[in-house]
N, C-alpha and C. Protein backbone atom coordinates (compact mmCIF):
# COMPACT_ATOMS: atom_id res chain seq x y z
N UNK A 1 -117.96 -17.35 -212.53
CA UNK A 1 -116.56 -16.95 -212.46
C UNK A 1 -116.47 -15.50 -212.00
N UNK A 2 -115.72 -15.39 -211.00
CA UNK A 2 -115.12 -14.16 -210.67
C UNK A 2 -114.32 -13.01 -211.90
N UNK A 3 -115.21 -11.68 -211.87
CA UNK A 3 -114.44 -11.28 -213.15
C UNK A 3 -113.17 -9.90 -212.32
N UNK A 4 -112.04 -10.44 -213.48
CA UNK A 4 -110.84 -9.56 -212.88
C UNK A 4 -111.02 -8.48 -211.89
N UNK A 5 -112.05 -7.59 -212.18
CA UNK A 5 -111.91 -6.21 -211.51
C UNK A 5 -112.32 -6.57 -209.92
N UNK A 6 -113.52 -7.00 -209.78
CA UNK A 6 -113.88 -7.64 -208.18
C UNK A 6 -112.81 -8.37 -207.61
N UNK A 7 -112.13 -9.13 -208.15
CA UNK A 7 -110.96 -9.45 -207.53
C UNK A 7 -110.02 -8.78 -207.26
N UNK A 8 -109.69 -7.59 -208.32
CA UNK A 8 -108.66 -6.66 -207.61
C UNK A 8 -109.31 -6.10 -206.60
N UNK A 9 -110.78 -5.59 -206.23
CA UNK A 9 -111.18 -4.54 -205.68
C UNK A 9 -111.42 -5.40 -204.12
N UNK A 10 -111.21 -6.84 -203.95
CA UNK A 10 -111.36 -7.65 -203.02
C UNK A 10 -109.74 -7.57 -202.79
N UNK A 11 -108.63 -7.85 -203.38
CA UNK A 11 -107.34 -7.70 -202.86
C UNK A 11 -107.13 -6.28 -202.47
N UNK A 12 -107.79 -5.43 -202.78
CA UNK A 12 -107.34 -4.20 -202.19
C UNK A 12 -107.75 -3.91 -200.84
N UNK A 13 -108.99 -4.68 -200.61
CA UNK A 13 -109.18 -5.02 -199.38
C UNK A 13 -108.33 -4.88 -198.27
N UNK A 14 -107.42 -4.60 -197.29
CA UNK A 14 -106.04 -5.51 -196.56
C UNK A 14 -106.75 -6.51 -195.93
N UNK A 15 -107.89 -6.74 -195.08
CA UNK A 15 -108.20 -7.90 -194.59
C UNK A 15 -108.18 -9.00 -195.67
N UNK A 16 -108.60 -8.87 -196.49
CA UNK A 16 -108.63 -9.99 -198.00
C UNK A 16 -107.83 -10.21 -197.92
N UNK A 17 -106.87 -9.49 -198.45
CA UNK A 17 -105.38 -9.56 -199.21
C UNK A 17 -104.28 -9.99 -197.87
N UNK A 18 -104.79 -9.99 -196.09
CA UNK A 18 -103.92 -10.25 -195.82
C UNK A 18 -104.60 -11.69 -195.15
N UNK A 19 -105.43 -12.05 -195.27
CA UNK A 19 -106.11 -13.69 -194.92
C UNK A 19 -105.68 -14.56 -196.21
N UNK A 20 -105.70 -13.83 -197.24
CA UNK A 20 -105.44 -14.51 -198.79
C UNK A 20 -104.09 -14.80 -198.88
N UNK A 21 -103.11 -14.21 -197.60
CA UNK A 21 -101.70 -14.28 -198.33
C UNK A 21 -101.15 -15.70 -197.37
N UNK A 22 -102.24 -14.80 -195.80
CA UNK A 22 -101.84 -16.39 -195.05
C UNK A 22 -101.98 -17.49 -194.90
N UNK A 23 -103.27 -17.67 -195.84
CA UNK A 23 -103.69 -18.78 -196.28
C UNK A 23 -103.45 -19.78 -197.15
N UNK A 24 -102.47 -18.97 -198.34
CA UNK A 24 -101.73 -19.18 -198.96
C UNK A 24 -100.18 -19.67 -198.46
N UNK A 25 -99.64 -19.14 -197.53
CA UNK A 25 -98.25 -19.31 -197.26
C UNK A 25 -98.77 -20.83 -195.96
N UNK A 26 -100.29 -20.65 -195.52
CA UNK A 26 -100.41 -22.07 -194.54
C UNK A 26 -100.67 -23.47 -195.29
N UNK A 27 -100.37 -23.45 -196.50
CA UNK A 27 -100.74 -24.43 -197.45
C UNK A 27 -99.21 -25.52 -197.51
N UNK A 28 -98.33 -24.17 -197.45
CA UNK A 28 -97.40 -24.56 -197.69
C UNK A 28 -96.43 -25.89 -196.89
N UNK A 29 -96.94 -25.90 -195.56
CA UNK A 29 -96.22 -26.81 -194.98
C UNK A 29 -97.54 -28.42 -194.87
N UNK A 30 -98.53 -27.79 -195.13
CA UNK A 30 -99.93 -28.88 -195.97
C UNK A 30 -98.93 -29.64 -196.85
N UNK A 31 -98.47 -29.09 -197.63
CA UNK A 31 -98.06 -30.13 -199.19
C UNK A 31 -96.98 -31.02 -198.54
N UNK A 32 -96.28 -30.68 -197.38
CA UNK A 32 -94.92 -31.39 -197.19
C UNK A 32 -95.83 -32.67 -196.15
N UNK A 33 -97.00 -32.92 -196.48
CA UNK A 33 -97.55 -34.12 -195.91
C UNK A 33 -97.13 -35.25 -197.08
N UNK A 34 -97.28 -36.35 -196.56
CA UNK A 34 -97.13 -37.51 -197.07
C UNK A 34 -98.26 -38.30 -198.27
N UNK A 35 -99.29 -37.68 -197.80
CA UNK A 35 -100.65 -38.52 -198.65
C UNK A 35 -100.73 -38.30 -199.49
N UNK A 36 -99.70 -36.57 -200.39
CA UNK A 36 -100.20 -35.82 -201.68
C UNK A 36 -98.89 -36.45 -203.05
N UNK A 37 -98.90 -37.84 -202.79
CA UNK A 37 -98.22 -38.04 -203.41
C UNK A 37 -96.59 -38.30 -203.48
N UNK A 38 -95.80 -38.42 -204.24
CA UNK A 38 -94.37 -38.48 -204.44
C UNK A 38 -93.61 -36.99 -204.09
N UNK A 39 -92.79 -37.15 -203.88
CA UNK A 39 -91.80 -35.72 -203.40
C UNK A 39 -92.15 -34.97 -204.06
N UNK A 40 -91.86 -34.95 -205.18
CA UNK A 40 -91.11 -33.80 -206.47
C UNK A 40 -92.95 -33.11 -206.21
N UNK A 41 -93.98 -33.83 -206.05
CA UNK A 41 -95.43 -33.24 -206.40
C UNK A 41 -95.59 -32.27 -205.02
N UNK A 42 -95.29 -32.51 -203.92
CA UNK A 42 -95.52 -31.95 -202.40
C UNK A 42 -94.20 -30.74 -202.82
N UNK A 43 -93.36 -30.98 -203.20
CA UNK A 43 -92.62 -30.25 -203.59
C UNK A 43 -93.19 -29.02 -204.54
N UNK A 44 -93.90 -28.87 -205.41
CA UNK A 44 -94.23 -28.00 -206.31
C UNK A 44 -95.20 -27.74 -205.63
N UNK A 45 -95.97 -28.46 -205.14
CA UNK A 45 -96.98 -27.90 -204.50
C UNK A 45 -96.97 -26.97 -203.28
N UNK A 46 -96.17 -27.35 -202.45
CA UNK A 46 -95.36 -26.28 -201.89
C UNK A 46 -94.55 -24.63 -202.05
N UNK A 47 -94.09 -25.34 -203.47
CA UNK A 47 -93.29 -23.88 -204.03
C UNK A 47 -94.59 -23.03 -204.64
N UNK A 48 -95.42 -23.60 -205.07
CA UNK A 48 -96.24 -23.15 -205.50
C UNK A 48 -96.71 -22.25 -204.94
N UNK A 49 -97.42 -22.69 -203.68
CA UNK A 49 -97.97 -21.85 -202.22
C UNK A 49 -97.57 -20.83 -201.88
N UNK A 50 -96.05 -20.97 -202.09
CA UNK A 50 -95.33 -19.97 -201.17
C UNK A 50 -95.40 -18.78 -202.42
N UNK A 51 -94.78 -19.22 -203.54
CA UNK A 51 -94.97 -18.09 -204.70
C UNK A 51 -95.88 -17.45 -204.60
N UNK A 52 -97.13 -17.74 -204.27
CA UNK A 52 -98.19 -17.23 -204.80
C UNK A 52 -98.19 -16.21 -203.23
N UNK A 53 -98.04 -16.75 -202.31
CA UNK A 53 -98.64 -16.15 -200.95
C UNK A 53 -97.84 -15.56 -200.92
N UNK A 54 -96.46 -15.22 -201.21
CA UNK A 54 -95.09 -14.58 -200.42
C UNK A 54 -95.31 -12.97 -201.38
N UNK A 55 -95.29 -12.99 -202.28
CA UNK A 55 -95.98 -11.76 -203.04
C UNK A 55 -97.14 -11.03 -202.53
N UNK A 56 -98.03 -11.40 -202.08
CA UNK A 56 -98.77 -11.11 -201.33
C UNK A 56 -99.01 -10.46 -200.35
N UNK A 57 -98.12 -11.45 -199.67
CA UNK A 57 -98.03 -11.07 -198.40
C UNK A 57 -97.02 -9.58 -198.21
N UNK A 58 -95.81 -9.95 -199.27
CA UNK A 58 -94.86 -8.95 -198.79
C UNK A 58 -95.76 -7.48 -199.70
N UNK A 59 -96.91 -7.74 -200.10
CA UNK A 59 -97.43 -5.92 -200.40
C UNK A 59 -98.84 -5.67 -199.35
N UNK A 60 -99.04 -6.63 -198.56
CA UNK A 60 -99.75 -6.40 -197.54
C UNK A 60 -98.81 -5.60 -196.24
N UNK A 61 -97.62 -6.34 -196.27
CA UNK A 61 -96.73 -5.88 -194.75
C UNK A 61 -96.10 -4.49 -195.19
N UNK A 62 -96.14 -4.55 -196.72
CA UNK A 62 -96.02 -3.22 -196.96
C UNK A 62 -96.59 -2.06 -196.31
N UNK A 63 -98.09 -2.35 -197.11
CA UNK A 63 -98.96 -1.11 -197.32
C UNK A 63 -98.83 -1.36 -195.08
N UNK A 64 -99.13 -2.06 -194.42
CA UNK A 64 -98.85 -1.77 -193.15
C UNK A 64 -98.27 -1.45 -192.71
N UNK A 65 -96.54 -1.52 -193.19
CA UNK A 65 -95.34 -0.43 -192.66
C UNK A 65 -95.49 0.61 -193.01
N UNK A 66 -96.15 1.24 -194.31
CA UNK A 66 -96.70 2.22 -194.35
C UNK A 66 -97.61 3.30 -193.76
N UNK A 67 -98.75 2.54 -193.51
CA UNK A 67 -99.43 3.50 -191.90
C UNK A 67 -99.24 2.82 -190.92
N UNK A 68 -98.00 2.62 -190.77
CA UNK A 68 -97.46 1.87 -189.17
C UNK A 68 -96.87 3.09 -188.80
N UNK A 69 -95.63 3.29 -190.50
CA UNK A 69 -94.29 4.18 -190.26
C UNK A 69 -94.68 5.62 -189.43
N UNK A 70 -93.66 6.47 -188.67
CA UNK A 70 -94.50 7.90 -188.37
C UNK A 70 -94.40 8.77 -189.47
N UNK A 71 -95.50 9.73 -189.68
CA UNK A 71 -95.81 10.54 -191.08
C UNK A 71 -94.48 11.00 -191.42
N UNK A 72 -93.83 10.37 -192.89
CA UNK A 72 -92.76 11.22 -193.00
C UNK A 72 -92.93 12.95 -193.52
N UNK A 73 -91.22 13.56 -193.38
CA UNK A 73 -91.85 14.68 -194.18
C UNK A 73 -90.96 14.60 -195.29
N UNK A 74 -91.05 15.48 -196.46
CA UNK A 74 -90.15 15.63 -197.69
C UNK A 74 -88.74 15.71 -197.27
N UNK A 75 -88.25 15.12 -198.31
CA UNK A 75 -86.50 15.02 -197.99
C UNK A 75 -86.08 16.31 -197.78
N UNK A 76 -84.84 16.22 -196.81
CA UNK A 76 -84.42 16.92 -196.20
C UNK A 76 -84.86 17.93 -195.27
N UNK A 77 -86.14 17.72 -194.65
CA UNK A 77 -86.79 18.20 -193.12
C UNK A 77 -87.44 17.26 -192.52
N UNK A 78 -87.74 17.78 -190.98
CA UNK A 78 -87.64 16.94 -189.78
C UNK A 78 -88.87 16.97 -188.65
N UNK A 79 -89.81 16.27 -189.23
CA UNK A 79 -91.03 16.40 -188.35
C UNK A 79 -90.50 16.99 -186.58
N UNK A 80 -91.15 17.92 -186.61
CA UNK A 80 -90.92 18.73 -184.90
C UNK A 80 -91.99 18.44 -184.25
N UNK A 81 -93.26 18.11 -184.99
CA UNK A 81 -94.44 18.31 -184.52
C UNK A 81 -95.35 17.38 -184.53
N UNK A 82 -96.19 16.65 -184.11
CA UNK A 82 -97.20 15.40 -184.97
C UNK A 82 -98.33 15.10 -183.47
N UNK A 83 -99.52 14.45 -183.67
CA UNK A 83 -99.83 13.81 -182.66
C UNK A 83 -99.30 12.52 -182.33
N UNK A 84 -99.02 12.45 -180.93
CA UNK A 84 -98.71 10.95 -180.73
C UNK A 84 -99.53 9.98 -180.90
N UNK A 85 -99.60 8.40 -181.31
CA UNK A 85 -99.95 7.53 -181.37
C UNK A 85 -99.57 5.92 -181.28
N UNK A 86 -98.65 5.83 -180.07
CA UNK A 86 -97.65 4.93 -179.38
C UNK A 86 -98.77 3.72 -179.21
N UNK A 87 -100.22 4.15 -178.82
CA UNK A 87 -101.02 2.83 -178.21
C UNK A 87 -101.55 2.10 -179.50
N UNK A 88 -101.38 2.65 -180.78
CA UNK A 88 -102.05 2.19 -181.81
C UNK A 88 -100.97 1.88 -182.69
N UNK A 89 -100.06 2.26 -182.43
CA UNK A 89 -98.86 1.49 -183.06
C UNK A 89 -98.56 -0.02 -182.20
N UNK A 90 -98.62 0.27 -181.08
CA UNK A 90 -98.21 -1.15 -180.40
C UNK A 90 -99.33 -2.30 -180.44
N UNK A 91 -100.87 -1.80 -180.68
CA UNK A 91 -101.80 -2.61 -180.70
C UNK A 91 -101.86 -3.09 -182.39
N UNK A 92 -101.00 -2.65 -183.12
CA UNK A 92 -101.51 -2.75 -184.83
C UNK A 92 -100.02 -4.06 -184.42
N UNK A 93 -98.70 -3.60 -184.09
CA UNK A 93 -98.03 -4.86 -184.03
C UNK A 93 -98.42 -5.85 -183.43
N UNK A 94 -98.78 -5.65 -182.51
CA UNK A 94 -98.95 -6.90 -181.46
C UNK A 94 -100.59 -7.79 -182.23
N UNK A 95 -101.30 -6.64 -182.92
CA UNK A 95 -102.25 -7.91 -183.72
C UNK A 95 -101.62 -8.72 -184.80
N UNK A 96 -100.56 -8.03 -185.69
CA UNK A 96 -99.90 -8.15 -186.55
C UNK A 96 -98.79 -9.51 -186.16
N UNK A 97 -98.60 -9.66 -184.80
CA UNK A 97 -97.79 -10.87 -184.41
C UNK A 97 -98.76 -12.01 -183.80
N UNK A 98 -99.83 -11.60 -183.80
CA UNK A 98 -101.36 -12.88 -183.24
C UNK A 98 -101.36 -13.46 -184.55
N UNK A 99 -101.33 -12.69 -186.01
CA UNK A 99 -102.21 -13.20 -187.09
C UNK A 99 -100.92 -14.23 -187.17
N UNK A 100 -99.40 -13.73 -187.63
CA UNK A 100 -98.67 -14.07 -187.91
C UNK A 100 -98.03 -15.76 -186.59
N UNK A 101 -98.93 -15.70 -185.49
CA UNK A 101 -98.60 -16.82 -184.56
C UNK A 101 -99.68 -17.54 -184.78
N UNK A 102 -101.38 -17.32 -185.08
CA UNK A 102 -102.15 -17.72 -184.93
C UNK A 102 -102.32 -19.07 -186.36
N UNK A 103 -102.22 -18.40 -187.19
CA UNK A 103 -102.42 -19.01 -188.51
C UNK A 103 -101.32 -20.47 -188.69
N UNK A 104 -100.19 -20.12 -188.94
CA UNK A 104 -98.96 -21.26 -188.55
C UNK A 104 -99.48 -22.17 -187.73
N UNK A 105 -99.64 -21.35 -186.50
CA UNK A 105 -99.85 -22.31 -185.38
C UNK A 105 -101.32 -23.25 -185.63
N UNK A 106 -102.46 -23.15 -186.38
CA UNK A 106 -103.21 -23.43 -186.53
C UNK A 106 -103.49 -24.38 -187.20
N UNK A 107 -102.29 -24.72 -188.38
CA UNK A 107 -101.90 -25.60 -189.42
C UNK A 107 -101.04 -26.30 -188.42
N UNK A 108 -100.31 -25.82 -187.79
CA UNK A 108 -99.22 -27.05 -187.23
C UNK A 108 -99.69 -28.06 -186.50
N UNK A 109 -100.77 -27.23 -185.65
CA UNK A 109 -101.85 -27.91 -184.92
C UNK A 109 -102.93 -28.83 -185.31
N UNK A 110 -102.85 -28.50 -186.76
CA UNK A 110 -103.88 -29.51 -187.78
C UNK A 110 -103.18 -30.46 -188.13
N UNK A 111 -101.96 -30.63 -188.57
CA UNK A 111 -100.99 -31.54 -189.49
C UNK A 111 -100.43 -32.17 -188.53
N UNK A 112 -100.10 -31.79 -186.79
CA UNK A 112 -99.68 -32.89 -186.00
C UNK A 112 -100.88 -33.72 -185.25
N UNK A 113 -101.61 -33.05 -185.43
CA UNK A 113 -103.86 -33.75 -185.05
C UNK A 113 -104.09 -33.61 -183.53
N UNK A 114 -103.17 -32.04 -183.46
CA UNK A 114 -104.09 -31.36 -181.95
C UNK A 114 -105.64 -31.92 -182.01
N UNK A 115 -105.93 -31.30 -180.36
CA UNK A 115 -107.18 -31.44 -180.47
C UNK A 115 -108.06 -30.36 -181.82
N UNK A 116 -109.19 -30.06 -181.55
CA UNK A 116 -109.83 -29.25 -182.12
C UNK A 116 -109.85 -28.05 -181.39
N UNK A 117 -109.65 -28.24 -180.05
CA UNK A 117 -109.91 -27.25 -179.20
C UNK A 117 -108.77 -25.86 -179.66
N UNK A 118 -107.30 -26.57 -179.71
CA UNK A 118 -106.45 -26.26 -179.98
C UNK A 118 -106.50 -25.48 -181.19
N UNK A 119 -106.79 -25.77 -182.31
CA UNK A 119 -106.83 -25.34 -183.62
C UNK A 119 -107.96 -24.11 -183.59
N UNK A 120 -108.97 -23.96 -183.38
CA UNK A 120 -109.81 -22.82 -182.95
C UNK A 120 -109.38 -21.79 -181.90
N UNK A 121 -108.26 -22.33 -181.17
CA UNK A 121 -108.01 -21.15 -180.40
C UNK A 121 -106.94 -20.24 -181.02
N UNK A 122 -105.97 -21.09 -182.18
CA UNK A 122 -105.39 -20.60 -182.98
C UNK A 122 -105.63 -19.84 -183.99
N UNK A 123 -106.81 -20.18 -184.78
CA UNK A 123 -107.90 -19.50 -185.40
C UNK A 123 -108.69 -18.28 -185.02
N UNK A 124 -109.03 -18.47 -183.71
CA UNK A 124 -110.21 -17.34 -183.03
C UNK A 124 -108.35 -16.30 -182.88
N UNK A 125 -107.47 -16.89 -182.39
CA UNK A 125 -106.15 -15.57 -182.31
C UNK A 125 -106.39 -14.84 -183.62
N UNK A 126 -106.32 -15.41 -184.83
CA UNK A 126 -105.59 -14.89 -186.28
C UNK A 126 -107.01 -13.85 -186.28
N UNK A 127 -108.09 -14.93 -185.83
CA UNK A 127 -109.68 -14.10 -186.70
C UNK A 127 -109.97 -12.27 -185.72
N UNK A 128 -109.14 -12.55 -184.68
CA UNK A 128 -108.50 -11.17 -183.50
C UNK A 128 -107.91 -10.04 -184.06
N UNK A 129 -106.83 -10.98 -184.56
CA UNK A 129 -105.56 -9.98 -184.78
C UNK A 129 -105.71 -9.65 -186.51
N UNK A 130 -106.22 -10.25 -186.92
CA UNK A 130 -106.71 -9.56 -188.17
C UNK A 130 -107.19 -8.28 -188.40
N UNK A 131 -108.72 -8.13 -188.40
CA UNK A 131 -108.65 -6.69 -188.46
C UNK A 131 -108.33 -5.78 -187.94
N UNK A 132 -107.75 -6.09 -187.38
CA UNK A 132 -106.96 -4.90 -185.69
C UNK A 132 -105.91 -4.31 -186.67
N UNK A 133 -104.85 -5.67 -187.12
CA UNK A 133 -103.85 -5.18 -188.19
C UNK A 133 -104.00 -4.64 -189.33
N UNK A 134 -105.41 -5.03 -189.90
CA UNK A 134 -105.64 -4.52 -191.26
C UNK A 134 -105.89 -2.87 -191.17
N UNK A 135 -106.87 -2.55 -190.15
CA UNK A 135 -107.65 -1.52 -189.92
C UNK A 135 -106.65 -0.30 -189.21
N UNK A 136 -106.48 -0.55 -187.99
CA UNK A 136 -106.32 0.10 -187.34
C UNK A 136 -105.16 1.22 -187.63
N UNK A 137 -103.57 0.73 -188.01
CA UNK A 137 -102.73 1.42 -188.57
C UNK A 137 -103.17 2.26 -190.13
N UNK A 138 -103.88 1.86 -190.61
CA UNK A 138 -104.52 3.34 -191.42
C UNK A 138 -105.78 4.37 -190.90
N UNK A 139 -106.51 3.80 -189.86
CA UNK A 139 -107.43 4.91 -188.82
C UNK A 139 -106.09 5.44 -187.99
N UNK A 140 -105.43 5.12 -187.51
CA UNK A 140 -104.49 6.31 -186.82
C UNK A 140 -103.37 6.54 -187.54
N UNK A 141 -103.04 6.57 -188.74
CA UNK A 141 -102.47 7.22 -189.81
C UNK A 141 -103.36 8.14 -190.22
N UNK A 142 -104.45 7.69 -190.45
CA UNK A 142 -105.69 9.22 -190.90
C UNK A 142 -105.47 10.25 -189.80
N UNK A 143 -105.58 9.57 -188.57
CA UNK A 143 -106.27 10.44 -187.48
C UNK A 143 -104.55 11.48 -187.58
N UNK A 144 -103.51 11.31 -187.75
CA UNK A 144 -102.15 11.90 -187.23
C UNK A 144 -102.29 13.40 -188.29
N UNK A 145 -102.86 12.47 -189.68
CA UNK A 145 -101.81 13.00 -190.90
C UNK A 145 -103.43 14.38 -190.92
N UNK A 146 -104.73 13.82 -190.25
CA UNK A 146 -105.75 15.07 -190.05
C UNK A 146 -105.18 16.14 -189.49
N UNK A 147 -104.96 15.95 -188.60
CA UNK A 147 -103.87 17.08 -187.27
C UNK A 147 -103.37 17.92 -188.00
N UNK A 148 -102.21 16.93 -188.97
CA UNK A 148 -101.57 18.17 -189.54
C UNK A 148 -100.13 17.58 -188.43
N UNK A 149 -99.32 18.28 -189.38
CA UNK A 149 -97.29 18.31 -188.99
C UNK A 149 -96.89 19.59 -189.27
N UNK A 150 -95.74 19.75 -188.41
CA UNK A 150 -94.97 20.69 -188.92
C UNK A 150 -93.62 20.12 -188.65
N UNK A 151 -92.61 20.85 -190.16
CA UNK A 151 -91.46 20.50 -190.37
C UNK A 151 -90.44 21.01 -190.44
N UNK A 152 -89.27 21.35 -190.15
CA UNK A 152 -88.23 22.44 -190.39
C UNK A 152 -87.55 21.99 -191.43
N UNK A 153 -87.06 22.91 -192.32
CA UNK A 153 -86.25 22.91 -193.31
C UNK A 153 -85.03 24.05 -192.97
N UNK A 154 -84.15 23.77 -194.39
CA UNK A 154 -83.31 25.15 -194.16
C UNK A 154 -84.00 26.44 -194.65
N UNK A 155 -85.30 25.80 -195.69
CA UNK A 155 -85.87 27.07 -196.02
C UNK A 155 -86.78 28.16 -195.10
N UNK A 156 -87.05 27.45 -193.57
CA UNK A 156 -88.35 27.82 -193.15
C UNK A 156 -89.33 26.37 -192.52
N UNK A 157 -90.55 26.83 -192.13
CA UNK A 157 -90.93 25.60 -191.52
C UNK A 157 -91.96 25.16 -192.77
N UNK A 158 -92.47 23.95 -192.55
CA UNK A 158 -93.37 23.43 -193.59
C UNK A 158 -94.72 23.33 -192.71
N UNK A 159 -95.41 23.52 -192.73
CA UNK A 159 -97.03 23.55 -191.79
C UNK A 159 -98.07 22.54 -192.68
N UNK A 160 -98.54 21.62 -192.99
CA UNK A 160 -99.37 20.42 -193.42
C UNK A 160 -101.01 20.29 -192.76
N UNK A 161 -101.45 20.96 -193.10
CA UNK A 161 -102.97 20.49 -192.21
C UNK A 161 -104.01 20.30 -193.45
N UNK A 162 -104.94 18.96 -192.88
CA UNK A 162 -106.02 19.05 -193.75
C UNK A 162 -107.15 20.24 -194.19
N UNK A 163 -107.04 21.19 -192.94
CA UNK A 163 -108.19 22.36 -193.23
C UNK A 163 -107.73 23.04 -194.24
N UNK A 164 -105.87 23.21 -194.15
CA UNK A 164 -105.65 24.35 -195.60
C UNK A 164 -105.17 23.22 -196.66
N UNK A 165 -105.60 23.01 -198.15
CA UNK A 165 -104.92 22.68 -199.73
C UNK A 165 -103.74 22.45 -199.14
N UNK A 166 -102.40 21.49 -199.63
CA UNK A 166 -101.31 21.80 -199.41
C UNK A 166 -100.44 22.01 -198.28
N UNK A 167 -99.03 22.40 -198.56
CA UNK A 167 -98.42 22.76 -198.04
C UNK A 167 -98.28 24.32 -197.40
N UNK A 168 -98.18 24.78 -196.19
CA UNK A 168 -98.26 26.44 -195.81
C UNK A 168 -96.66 26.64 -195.73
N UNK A 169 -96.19 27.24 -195.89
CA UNK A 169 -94.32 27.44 -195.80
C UNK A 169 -94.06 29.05 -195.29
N UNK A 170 -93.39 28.70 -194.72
CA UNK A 170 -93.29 30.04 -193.52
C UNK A 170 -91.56 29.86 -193.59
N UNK A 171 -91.26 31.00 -194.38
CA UNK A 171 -89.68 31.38 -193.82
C UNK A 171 -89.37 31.72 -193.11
N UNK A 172 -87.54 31.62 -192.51
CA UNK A 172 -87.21 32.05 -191.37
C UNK A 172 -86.87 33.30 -191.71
């Protein structure tokens, strides 16, 4: 048996936690098959799926809107300054819409009895766009928030770099 802590330290994972959520939410249209019994059972079995995966999922797309979002700064000032990172934002969505086409599509492709060919190419998409999405939007969230920002306030500017502790604050 798996003991509690390895399992959290495997959901903290995002690749885990975000194969675990879709795997979970691809179950779900599994149960609305015919062979698993009477309604009310494909039915729970279903709700089931989704409960379990939809939680999941929605603190995976989290923590990814998170180093998707651009570095904020403290309320009430206005990043002036940052490195750009437009190609790694568009490559973290666009894997982020493979996993989210690949997986579905992979089950739909199983439950209507595509070929095989079909279902692996749906698969080899998700097994793509996976770590691209997991990974990549927190390596260029590191790489921005290394740089360092600067911010204007009414007090003065705010200066953020990893070489200095803290915040540097420079009045006007």
């Amino acid at each position: 048996m798996i003991s509690p802590n390895v399992a959290m330290r495997v959901l903290s994972f995002p690749p885990a936690r975000g194969a675990l959520s879709l795997l979970l939410l691809a179950m779900v249209p599994i149960g609305l098959d015919a062979e698993l019994g009477g309604a009310a059972q494909r039915i729970a079995f279903s709700g089931f799926a989704a409960l379990l995966g939809t939680p999941i999922w929605a603190w995976t797309f989290a923590g990814f809107w998170s180093h998707v979002a651009w570095p904020g700064p403290e309320e009430g000032s206005v990043v002036i300054a940052a490195r750009p990172r437009r190609l790694a934002v568009l490559l973290s969505w666009t894997a982020l819409g493979a996993v989210i086409v690949g997986v579905p599509g992979a089950v739909a492709a199983g439950v209507l009895g595509s070929a095989d060919q079909v279902i692996l190419t749906f698969l080899a998409i998700a097994a793509t766009g996976l770590p691209v999405a997991a990974l990549l939007p927190r390596l260029s969230r590191w790489h921005v928030i290394r740089g360092g920002t600067v911010s204007t306030r009414r007090q003065g500017l705010d200066i953020r770099s990893l070489r200095q502790k803290g915040t540097r604050r420079l009045r006007y």
